[in-house]
N, C-alpha and C. Protein backbone atom coordinates (compact mmCIF):
# COMPACT_ATOMS: atom_id res chain seq x y z
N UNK A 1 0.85 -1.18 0.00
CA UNK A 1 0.00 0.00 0.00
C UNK A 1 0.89 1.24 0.00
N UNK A 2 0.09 2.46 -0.29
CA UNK A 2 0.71 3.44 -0.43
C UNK A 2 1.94 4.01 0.51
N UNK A 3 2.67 4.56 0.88
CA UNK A 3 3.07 5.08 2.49
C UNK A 3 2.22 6.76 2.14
N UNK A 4 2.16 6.52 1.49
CA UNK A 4 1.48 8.52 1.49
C UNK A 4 -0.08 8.27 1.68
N UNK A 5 -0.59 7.47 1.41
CA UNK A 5 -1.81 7.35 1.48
C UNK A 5 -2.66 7.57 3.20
N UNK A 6 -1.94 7.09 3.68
CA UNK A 6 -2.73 7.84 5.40
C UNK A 6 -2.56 9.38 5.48
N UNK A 7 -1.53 9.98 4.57
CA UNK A 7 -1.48 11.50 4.63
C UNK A 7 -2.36 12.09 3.66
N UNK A 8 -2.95 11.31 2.74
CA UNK A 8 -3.86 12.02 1.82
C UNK A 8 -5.27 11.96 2.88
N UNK A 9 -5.25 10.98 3.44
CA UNK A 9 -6.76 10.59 4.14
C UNK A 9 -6.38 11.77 5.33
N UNK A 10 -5.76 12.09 6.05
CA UNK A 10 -5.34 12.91 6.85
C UNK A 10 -4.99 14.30 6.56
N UNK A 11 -4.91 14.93 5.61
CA UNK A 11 -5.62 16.16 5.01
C UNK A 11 -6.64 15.81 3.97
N UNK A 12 -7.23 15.21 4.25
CA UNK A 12 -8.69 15.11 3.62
C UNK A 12 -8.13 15.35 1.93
N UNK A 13 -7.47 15.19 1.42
CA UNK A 13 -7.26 15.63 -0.10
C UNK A 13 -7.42 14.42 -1.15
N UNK A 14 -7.93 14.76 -2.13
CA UNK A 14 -8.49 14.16 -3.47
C UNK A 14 -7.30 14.31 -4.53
N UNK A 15 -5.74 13.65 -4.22
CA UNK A 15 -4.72 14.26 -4.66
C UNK A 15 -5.01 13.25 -5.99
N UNK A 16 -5.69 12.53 -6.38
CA UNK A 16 -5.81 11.81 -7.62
C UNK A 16 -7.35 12.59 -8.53
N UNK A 17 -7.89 12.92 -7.84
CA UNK A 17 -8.90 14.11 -8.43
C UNK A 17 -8.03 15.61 -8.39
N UNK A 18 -7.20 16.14 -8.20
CA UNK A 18 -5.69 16.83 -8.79
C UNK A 18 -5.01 16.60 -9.50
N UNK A 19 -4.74 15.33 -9.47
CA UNK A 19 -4.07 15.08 -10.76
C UNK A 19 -5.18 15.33 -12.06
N UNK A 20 -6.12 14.62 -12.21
CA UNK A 20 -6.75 14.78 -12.99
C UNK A 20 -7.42 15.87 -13.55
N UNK A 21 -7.41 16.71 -12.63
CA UNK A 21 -8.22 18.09 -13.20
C UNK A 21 -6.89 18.89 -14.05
N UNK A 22 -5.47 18.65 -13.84
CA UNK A 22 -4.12 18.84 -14.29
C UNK A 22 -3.35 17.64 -16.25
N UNK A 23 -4.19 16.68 -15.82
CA UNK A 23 -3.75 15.57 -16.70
C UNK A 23 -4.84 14.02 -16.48
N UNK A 24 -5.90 14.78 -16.93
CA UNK A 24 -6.73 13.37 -17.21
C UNK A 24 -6.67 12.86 -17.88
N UNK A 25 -5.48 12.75 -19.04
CA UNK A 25 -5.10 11.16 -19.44
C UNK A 25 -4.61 10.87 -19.03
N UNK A 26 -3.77 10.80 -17.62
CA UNK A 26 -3.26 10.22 -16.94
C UNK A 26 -3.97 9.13 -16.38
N UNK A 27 -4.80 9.85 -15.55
CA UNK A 27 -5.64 9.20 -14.91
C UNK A 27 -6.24 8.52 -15.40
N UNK A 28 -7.33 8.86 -16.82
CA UNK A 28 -7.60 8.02 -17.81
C UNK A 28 -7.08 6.45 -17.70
N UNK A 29 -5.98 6.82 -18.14
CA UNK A 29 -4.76 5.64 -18.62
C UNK A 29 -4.59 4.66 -17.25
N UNK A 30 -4.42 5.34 -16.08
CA UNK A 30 -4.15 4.41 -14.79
C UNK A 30 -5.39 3.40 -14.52
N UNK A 31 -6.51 4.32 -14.99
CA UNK A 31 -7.96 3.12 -14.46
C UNK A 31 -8.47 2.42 -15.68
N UNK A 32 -7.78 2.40 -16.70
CA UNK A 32 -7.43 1.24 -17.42
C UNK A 32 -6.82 0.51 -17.76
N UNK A 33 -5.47 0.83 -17.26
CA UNK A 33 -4.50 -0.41 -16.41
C UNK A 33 -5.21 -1.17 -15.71
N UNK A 34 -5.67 -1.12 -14.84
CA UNK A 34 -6.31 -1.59 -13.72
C UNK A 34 -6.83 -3.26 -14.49
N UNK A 35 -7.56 -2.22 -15.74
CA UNK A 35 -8.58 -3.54 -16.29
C UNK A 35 -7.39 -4.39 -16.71
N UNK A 36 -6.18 -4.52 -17.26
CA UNK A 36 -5.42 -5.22 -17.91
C UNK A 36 -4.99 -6.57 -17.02
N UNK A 37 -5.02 -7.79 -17.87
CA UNK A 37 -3.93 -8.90 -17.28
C UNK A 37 -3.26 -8.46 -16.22
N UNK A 38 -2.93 -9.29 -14.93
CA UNK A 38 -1.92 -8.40 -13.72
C UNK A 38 -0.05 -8.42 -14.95
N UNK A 39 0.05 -9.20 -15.48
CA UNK A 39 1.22 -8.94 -16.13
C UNK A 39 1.21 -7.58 -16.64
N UNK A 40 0.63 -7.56 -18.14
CA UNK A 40 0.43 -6.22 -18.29
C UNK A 40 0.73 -5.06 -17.79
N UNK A 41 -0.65 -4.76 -17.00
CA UNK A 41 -0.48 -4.16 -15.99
C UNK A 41 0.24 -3.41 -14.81
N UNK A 42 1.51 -4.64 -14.18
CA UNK A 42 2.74 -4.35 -13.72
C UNK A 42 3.59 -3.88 -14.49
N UNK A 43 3.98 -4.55 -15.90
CA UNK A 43 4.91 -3.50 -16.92
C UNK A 43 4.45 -2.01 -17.39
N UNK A 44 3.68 -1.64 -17.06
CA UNK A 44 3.02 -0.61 -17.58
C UNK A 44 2.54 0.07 -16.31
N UNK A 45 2.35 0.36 -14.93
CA UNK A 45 2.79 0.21 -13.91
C UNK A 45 4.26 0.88 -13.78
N UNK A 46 4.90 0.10 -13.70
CA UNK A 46 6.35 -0.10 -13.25
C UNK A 46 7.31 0.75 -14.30
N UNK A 47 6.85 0.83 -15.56
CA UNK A 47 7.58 1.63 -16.14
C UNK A 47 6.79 3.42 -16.19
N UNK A 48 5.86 3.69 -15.91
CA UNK A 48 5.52 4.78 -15.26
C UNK A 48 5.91 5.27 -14.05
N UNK A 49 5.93 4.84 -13.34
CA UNK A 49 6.54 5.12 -11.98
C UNK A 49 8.48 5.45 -12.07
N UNK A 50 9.02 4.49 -13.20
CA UNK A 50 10.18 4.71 -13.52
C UNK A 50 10.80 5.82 -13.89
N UNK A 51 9.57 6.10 -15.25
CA UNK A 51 9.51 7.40 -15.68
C UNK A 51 9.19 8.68 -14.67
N UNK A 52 8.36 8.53 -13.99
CA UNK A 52 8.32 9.79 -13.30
C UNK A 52 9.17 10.09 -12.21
N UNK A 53 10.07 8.71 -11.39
CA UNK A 53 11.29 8.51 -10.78
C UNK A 53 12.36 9.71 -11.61
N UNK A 54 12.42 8.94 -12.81
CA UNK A 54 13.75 9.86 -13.82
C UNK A 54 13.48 11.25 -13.69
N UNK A 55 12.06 11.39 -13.46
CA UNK A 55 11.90 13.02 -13.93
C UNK A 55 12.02 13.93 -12.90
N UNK A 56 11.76 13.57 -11.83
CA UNK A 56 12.30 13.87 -10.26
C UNK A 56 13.83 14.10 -10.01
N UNK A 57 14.63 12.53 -10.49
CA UNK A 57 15.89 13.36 -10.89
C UNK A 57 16.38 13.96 -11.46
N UNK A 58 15.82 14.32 -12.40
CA UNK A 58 16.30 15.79 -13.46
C UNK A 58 15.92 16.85 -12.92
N UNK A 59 14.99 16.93 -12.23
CA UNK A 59 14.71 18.13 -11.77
C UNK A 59 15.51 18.45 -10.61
N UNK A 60 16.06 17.45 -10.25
CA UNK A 60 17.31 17.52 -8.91
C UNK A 60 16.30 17.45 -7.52
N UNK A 61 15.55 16.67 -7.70
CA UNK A 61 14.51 16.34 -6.56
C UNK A 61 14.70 14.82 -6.11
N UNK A 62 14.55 14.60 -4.64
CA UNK A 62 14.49 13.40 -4.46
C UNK A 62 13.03 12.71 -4.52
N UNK A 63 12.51 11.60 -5.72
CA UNK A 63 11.60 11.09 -6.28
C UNK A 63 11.02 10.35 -4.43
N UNK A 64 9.90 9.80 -4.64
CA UNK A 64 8.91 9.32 -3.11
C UNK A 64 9.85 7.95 -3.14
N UNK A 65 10.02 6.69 -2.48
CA UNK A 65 10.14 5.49 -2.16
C UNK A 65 9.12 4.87 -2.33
């Protein structure tokens, strides 16, 4: 499970209804992962999270765990 996720419930925030009002094909795209094979799914998954890892370090930010 998440580790950020008791802090979203704990300021009450809809940080995935933020994202989306910012990039709803994102979101789009994540809740139709969902529907995919769990294989699938994890590659596509896992290489998003990769990607947005990389992009954290370019920006000279340390990306979440």
């Amino acid at each position: 499970m998440s580790s950020l996720l008791p802090v979203m419930k704990e300021f009450g925030r809809d940080y995935l209804q933020e994202v989306a009002e910012e990039q709803p094909d994102l979101v789009d795209l994540l809740i139709l992962s969902c529907h995919l094979p769990q294989g699938k799914k994890k590659i596509i998954l896992n290489e998003l999270i990769n990607n947005i890892k990389n992009s954290y370090q370019r920006l000279g930010q340390n990306p979440p765990k």
